[in-house]
Protein backbone atom coordinates (compact mmCIF):
# COMPACT_ATOMS: atom_id res chain seq x y z
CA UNK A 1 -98.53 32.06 -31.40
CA UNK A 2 -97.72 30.31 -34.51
CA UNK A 3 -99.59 26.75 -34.52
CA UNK A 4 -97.37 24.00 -36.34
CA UNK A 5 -98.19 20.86 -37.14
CA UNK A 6 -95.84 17.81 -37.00
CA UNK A 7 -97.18 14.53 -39.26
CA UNK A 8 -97.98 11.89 -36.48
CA UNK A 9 -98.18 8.83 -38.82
CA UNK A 10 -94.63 7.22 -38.11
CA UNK A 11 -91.33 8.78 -37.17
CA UNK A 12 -89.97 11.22 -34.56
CA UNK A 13 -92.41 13.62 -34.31
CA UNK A 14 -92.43 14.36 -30.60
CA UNK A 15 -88.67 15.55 -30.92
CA UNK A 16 -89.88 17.92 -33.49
CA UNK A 17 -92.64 18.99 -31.15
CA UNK A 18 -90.70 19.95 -27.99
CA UNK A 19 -88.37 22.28 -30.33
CA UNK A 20 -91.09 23.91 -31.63
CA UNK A 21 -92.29 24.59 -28.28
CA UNK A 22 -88.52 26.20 -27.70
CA UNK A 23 -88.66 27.67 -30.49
CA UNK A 24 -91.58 29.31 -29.28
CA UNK A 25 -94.84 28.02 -31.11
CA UNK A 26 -97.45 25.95 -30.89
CA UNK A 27 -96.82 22.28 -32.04
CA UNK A 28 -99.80 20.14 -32.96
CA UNK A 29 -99.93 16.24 -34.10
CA UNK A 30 -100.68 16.21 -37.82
CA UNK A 31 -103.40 12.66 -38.66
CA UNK A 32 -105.99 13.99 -40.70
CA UNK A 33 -107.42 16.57 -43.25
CA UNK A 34 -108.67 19.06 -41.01
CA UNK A 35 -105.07 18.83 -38.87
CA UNK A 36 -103.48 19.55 -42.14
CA UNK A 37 -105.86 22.62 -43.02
CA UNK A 38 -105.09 23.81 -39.42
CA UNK A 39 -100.94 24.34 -39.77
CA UNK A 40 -99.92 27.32 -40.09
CA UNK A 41 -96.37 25.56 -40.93
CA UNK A 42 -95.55 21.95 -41.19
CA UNK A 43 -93.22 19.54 -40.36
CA UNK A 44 -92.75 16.18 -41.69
CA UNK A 45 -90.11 14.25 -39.16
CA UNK A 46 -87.31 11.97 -39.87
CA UNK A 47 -88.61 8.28 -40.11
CA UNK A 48 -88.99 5.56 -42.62
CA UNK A 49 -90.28 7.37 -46.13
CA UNK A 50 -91.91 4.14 -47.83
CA UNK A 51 -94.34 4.12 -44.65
CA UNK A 52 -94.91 7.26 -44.46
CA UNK A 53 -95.47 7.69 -48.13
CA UNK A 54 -97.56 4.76 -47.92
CA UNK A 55 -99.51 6.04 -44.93
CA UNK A 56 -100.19 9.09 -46.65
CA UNK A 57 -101.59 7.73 -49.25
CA UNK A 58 -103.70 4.81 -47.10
CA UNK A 59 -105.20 7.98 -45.07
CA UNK A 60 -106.17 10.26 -47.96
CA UNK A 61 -103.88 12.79 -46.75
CA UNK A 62 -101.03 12.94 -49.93
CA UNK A 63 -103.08 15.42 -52.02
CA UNK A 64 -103.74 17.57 -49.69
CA UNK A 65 -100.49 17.95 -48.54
CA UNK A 66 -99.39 18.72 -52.07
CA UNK A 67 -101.67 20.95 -52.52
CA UNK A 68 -101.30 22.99 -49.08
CA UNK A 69 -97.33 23.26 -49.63
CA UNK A 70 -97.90 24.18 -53.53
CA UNK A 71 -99.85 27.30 -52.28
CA UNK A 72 -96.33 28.12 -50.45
CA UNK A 73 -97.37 26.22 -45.86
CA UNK A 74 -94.04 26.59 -44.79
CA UNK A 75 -92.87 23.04 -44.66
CA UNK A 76 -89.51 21.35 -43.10
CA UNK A 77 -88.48 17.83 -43.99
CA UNK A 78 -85.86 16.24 -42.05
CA UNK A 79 -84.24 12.91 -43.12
CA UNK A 80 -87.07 10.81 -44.35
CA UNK A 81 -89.32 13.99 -44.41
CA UNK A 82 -86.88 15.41 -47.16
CA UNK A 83 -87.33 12.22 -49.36
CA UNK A 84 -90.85 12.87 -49.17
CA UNK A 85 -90.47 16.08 -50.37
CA UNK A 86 -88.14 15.74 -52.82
CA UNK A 87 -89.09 15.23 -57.35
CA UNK A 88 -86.47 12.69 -57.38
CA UNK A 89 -85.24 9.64 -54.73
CA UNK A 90 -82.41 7.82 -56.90
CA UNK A 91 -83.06 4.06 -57.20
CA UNK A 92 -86.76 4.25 -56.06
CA UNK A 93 -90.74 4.68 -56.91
CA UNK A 94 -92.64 5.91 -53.92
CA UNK A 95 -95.57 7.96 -52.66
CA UNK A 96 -94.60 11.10 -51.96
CA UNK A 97 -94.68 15.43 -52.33
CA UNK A 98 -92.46 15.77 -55.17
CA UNK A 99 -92.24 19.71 -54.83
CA UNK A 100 -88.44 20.36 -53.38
CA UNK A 101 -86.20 20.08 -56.46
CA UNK A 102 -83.43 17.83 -55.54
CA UNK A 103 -82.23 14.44 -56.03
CA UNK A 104 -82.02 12.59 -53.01
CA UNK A 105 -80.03 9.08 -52.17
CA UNK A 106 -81.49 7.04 -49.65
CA UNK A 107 -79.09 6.08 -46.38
CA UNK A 108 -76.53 7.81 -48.14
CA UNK A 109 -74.47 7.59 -45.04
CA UNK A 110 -74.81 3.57 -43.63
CA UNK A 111 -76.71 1.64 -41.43
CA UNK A 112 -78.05 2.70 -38.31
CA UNK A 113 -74.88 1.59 -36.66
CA UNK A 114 -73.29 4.23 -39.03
CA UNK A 115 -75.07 7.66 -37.30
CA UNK A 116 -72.90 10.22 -36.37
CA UNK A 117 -72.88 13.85 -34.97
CA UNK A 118 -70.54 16.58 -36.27
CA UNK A 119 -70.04 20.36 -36.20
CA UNK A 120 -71.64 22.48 -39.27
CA UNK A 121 -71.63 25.47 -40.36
CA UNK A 122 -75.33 27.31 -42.14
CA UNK A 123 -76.52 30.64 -43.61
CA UNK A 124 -79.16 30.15 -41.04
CA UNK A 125 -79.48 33.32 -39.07
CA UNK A 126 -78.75 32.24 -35.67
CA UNK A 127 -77.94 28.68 -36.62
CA UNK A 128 -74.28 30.05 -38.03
CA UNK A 129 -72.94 27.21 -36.09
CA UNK A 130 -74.72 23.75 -34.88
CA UNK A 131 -74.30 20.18 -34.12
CA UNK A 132 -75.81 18.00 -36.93
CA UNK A 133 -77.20 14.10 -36.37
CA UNK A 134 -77.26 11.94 -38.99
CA UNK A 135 -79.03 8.54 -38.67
CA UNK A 136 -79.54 6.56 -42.12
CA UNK A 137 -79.45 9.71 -43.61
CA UNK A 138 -80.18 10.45 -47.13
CA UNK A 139 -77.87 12.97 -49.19
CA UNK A 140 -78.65 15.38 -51.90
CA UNK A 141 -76.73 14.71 -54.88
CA UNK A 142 -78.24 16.84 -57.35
CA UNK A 143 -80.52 20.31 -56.83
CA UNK A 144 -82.10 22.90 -59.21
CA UNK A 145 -81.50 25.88 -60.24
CA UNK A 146 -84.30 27.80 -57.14
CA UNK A 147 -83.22 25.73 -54.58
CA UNK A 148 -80.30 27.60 -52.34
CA UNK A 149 -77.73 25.67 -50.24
CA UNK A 150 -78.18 26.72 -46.66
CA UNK A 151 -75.20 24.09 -45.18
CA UNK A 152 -72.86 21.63 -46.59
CA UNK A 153 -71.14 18.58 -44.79
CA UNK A 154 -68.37 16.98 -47.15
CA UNK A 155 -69.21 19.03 -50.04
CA UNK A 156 -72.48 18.01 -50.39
CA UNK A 157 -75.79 19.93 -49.42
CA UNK A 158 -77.25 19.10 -45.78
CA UNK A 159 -79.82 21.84 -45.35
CA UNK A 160 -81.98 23.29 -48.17
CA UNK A 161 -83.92 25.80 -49.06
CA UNK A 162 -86.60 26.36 -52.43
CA UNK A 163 -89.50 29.26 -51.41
CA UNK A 164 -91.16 27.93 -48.07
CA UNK A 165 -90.15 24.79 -48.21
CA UNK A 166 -86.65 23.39 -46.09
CA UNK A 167 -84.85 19.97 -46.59
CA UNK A 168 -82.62 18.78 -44.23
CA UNK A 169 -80.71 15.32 -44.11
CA UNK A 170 -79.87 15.41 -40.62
CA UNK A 171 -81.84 15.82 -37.34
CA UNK A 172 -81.98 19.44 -35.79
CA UNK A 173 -84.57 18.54 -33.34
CA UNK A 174 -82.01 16.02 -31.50
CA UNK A 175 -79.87 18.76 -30.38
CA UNK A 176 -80.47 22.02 -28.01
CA UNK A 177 -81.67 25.17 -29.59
CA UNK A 178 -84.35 25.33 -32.25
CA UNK A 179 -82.66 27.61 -34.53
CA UNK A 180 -83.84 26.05 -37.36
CA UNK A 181 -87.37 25.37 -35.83
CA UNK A 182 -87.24 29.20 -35.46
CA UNK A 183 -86.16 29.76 -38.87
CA UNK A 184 -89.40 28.16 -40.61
CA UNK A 185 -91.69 29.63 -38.07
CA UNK A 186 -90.32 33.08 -39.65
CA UNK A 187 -90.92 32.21 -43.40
């Protein structure tokens, strides 16, 4: 069984856990080094990036990270996860991966008061069809020329893919099914 580690510094990481346990593997809380050296894939949960990023750096654990997912850990951001991951957050300087070529935009979508759920469709196999959450979400305005567009909501990209590493503005782990869970225990 597939061990993956979700970073436990701030966010929703027990979400993430329970659909890696559907998805069938084994989910782990992700605080230090060793943790880190110990995923076999990796998810960083939705959140607030600036802490996180912050926390990261606070705990020693930033370089490692970025050096782990360079060597191609499978890695899933959702929301804030994805700003961490992304070379470029429009508007802002903060700690994070850099290594998923897109361009994000912060709360792209409103408040809090703003979330919504709606119907998508992905190249996901298995995933074809699924609800998506958004809460504060960023979007992706901008992406380079390796990174493939795995769904769209409103013309603009919701779920990424570059190598090992998936983006995703919205919040898979809210909804039944771990399709997507599934999806980056298989790359």
């Amino acid at each position: 069984m597939k061990r993956v580690g979700v970073l436990a510094l701030q966010g929703d990481y027990a979400a993430h856990e329970r659909a890696i346990l559907r998805a069938g593997a084994e989910p782990f809380e992700v605080r230090t080094l060793e943790d880190i050296d110990a995923a076999e894939a990796l998810i960083l949960p939705g959140g607030e990036s600036t802490v996180m990023g912050s926390l990261l750096v606070r705990f020693g654990l930033l370089e490692r990270l970025v050096k782990r997912i360079a060597e191609g850990l499978p890695v899933f951001g959702t929301c804030a996860g994805l700003i961490l991951l992304a070379t470029r957050v429009e508007g802002y300087t903060q700690p994070g991966i850099g290594l998923l070529d897109v361009t994000v935009r912060r709360n792209a979508y409103g408040r809090q008061v703003f979330s919504f759920r709606t119907p998508v469709r992905t190249k996901v196999p298995g995933a074809e069809k699924l609800e998506a959450v958004f809460i504060r979400a960023p979007k992706i305005i901008a992406c380079g020329p390796k990174v493939e567009v795995l769904a769209e909501y409103e013309g603009s990209p919701i779920l990424v893919r570059q190598g090992t590493m998936l983006g995703a503005t919205f919040h898979p782990e809210l909804v039944d099914g771990a399709a997507i869970h599934s999806y980056l225990i298989n790359l």
